[in-house]
PDB file of N, CA and C in Angstrom:
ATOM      1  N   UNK A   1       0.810  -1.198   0.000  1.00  0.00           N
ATOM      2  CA  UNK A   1       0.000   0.000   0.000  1.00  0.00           C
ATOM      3  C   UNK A   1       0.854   1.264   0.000  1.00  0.00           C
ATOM      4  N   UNK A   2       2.413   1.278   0.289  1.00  0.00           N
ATOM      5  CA  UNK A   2       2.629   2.107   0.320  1.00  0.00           C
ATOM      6  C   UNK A   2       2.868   2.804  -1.171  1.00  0.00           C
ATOM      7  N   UNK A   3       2.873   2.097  -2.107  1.00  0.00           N
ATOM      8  CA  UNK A   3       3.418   2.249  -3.389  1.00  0.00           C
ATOM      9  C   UNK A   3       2.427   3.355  -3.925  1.00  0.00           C
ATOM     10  N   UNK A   4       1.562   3.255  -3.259  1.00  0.00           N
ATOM     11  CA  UNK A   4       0.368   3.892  -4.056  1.00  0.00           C
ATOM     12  C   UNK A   4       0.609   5.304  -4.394  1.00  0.00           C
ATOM     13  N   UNK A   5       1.126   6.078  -3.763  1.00  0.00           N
ATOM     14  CA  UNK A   5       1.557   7.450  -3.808  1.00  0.00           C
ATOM     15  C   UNK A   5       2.529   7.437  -4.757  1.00  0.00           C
ATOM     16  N   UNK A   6       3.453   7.034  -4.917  1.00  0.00           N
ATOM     17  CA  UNK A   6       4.439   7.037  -5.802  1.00  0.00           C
ATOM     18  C   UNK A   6       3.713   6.409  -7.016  1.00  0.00           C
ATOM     19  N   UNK A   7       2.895   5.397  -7.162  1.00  0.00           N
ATOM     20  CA  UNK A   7       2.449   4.867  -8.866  1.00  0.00           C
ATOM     21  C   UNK A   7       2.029   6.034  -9.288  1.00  0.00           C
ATOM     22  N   UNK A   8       0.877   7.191  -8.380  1.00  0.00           N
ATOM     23  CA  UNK A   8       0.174   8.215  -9.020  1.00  0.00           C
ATOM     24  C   UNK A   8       0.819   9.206  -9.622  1.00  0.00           C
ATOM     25  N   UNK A   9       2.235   9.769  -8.663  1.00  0.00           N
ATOM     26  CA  UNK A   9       2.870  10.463  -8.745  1.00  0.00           C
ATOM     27  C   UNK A   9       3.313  10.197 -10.133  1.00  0.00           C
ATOM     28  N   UNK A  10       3.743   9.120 -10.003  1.00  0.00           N
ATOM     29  CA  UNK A  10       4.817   8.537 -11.541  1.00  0.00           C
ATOM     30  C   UNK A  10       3.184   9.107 -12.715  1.00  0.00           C
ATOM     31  N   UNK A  11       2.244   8.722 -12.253  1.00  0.00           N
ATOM     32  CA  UNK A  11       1.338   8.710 -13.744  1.00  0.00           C
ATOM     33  C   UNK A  11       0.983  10.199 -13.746  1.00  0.00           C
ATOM     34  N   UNK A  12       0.587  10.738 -12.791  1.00  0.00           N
ATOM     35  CA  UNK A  12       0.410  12.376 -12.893  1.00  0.00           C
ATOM     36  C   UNK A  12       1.605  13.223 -13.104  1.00  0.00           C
ATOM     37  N   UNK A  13       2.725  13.053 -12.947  1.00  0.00           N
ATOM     38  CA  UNK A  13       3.919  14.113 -13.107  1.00  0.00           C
ATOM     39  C   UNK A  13       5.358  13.248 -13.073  1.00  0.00           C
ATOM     40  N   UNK A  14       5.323  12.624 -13.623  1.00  0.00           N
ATOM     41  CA  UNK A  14       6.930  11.986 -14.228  1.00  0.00           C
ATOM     42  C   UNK A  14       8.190  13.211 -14.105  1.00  0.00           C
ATOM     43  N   UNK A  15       8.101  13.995 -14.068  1.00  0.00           N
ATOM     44  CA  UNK A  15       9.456  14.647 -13.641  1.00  0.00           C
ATOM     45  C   UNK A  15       9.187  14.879 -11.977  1.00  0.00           C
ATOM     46  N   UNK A  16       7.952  15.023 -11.480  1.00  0.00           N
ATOM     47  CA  UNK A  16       8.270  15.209 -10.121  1.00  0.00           C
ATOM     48  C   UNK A  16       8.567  13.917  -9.426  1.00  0.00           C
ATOM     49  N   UNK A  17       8.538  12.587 -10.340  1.00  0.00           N
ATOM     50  CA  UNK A  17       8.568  11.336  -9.877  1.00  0.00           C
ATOM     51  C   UNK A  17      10.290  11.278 -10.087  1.00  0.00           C
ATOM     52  N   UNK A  18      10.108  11.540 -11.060  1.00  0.00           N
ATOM     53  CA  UNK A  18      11.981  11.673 -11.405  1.00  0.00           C
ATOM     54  C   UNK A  18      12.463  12.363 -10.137  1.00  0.00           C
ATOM     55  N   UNK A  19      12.167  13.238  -9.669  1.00  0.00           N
ATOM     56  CA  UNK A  19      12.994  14.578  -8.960  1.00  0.00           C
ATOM     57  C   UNK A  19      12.739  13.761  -7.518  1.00  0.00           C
ATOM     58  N   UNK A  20      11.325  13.601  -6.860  1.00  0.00           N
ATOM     59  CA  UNK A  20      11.511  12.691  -5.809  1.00  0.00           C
ATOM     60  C   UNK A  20      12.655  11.294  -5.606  1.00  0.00           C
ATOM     61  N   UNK A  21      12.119  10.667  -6.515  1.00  0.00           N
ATOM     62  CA  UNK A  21      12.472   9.099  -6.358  1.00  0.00           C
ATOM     63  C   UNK A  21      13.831   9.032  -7.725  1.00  0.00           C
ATOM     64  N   UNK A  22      14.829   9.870  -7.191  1.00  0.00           N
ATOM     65  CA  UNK A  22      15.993   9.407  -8.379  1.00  0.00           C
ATOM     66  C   UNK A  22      16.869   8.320  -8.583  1.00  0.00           C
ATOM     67  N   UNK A  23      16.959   7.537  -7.764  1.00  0.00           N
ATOM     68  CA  UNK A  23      17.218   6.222  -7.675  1.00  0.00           C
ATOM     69  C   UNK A  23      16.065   5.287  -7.854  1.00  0.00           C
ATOM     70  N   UNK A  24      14.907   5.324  -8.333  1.00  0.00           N
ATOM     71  CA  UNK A  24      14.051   4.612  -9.273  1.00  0.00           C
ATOM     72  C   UNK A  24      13.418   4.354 -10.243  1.00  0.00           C
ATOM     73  N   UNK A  25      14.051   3.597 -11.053  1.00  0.00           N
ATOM     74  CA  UNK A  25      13.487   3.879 -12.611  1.00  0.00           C
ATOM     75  C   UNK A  25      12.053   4.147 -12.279  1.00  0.00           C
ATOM     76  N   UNK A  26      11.189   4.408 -13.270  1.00  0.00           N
ATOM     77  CA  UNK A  26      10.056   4.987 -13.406  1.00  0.00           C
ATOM     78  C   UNK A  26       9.556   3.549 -13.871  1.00  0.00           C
ATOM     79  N   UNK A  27       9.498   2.984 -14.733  1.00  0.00           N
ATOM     80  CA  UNK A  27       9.147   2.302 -15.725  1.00  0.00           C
ATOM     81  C   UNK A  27       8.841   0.818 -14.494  1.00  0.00           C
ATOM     82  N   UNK A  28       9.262   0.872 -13.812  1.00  0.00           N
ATOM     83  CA  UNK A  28       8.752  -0.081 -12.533  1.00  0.00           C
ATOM     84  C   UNK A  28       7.341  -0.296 -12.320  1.00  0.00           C
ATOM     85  N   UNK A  29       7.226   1.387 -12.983  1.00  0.00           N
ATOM     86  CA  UNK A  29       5.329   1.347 -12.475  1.00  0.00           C
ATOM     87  C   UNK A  29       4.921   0.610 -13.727  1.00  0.00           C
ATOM     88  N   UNK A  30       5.115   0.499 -14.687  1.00  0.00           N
ATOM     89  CA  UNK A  30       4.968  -0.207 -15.542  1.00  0.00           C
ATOM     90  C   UNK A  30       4.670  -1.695 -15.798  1.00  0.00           C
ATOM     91  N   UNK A  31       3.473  -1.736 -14.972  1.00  0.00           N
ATOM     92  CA  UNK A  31       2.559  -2.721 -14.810  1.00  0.00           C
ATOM     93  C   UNK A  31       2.176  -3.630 -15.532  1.00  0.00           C
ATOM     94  N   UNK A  32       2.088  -3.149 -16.723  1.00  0.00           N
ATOM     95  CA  UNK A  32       1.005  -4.013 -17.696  1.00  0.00           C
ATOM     96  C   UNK A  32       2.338  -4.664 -18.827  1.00  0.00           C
ATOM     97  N   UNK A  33       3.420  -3.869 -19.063  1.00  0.00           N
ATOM     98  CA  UNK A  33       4.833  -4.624 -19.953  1.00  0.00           C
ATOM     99  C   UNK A  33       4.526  -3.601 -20.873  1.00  0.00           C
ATOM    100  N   UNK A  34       4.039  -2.634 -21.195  1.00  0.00           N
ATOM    101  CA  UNK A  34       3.706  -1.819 -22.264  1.00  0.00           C
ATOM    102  C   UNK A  34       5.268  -1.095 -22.975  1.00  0.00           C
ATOM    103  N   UNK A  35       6.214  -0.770 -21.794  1.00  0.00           N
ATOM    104  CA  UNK A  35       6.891  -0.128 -21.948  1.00  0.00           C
ATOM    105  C   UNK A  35       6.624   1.148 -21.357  1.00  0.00           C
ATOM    106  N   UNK A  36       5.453   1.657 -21.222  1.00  0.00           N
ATOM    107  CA  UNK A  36       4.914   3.009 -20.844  1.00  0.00           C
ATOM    108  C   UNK A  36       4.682   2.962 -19.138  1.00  0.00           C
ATOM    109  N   UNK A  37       4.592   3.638 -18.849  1.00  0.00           N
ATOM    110  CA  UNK A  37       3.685   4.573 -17.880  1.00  0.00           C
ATOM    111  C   UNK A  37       2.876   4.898 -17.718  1.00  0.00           C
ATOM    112  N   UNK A  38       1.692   4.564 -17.422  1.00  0.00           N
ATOM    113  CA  UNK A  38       0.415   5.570 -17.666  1.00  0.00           C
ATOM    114  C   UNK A  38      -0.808   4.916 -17.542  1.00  0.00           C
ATOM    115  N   UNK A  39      -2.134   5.141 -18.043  1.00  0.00           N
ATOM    116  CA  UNK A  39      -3.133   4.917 -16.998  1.00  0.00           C
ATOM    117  C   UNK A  39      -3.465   3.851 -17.252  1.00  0.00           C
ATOM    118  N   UNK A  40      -3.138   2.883 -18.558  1.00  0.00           N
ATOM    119  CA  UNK A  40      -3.368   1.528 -18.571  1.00  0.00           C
ATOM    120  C   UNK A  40      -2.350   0.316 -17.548  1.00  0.00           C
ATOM    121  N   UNK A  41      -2.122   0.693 -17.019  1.00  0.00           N
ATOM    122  CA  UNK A  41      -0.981   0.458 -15.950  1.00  0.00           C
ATOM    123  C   UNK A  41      -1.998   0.135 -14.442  1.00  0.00           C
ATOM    124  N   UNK A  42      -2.993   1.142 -14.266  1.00  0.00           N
ATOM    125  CA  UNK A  42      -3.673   0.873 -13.223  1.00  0.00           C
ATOM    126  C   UNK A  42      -4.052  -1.132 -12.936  1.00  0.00           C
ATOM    127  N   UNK A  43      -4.636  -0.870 -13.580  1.00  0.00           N
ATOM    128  CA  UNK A  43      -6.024  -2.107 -13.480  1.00  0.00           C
ATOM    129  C   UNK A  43      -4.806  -3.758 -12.598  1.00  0.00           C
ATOM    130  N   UNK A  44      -3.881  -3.476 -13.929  1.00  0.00           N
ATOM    131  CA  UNK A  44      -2.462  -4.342 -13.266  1.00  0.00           C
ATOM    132  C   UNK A  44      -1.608  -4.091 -12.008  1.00  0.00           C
ATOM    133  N   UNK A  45      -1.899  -2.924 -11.617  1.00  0.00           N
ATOM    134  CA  UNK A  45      -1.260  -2.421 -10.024  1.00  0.00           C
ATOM    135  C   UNK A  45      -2.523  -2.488  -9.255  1.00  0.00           C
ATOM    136  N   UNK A  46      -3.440  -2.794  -9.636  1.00  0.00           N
ATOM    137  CA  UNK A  46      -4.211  -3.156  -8.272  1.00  0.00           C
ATOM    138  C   UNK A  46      -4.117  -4.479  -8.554  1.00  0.00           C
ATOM    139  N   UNK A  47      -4.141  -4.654  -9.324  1.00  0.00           N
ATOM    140  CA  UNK A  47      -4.044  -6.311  -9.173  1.00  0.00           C
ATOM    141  C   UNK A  47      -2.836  -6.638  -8.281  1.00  0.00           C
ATOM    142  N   UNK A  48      -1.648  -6.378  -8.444  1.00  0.00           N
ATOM    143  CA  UNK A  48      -0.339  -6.520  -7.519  1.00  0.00           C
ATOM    144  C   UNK A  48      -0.523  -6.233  -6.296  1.00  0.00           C
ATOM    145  N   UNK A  49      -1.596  -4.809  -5.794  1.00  0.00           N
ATOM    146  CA  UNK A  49      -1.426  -4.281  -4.789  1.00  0.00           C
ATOM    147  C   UNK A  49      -2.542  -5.701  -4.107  1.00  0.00           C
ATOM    148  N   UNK A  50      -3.498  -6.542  -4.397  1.00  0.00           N
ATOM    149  CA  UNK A  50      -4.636  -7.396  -4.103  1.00  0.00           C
ATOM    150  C   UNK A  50      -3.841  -9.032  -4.003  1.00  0.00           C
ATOM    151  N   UNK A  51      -2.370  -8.830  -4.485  1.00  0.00           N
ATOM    152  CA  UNK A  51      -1.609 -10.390  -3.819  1.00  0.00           C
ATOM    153  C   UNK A  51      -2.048 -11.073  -5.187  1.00  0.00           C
ATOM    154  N   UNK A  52      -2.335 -10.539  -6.785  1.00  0.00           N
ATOM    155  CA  UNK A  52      -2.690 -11.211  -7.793  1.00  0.00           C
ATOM    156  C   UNK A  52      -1.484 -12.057  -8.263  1.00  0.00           C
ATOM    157  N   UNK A  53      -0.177 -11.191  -8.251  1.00  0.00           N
ATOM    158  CA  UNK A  53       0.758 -11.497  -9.113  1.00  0.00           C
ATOM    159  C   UNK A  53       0.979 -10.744  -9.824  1.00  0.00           C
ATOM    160  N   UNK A  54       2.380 -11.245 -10.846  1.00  0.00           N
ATOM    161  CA  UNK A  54       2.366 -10.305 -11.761  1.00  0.00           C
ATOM    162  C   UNK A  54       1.582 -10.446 -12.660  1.00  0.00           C
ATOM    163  N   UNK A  55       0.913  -9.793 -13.677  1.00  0.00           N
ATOM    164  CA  UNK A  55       0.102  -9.508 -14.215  1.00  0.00           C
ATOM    165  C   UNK A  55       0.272 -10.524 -16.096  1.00  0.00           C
TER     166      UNK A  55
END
């Protein structure tokens, strides 16, 4: 649960995710294998955050 702040962060403002968390790639949030970031990423981070697995 704690991740949760940081996935949003990463999907709402990627440089303030950069500038916080600079020792973490971004692309971590990258849930779904897209390569991207972004809001198709959700549905697969709750799934992680619910003990699914990886996706």
């Amino acid at each position: 649960m704690d991740d949760i702040n940081s996935f949003v962060l990463a999907l709402a403002n990627p440089d303030g995710y950069a500038a916080t968390y600079p020792n973490c790639n971004i692309l971590s949030g990258d849930t779904d294998g897209n390569g991207y970031v972004d809001f198709g990423d959700i549905n697969s981070f709750v799934a992680l955050l619910g003990g699914g697995g990886s996706p």
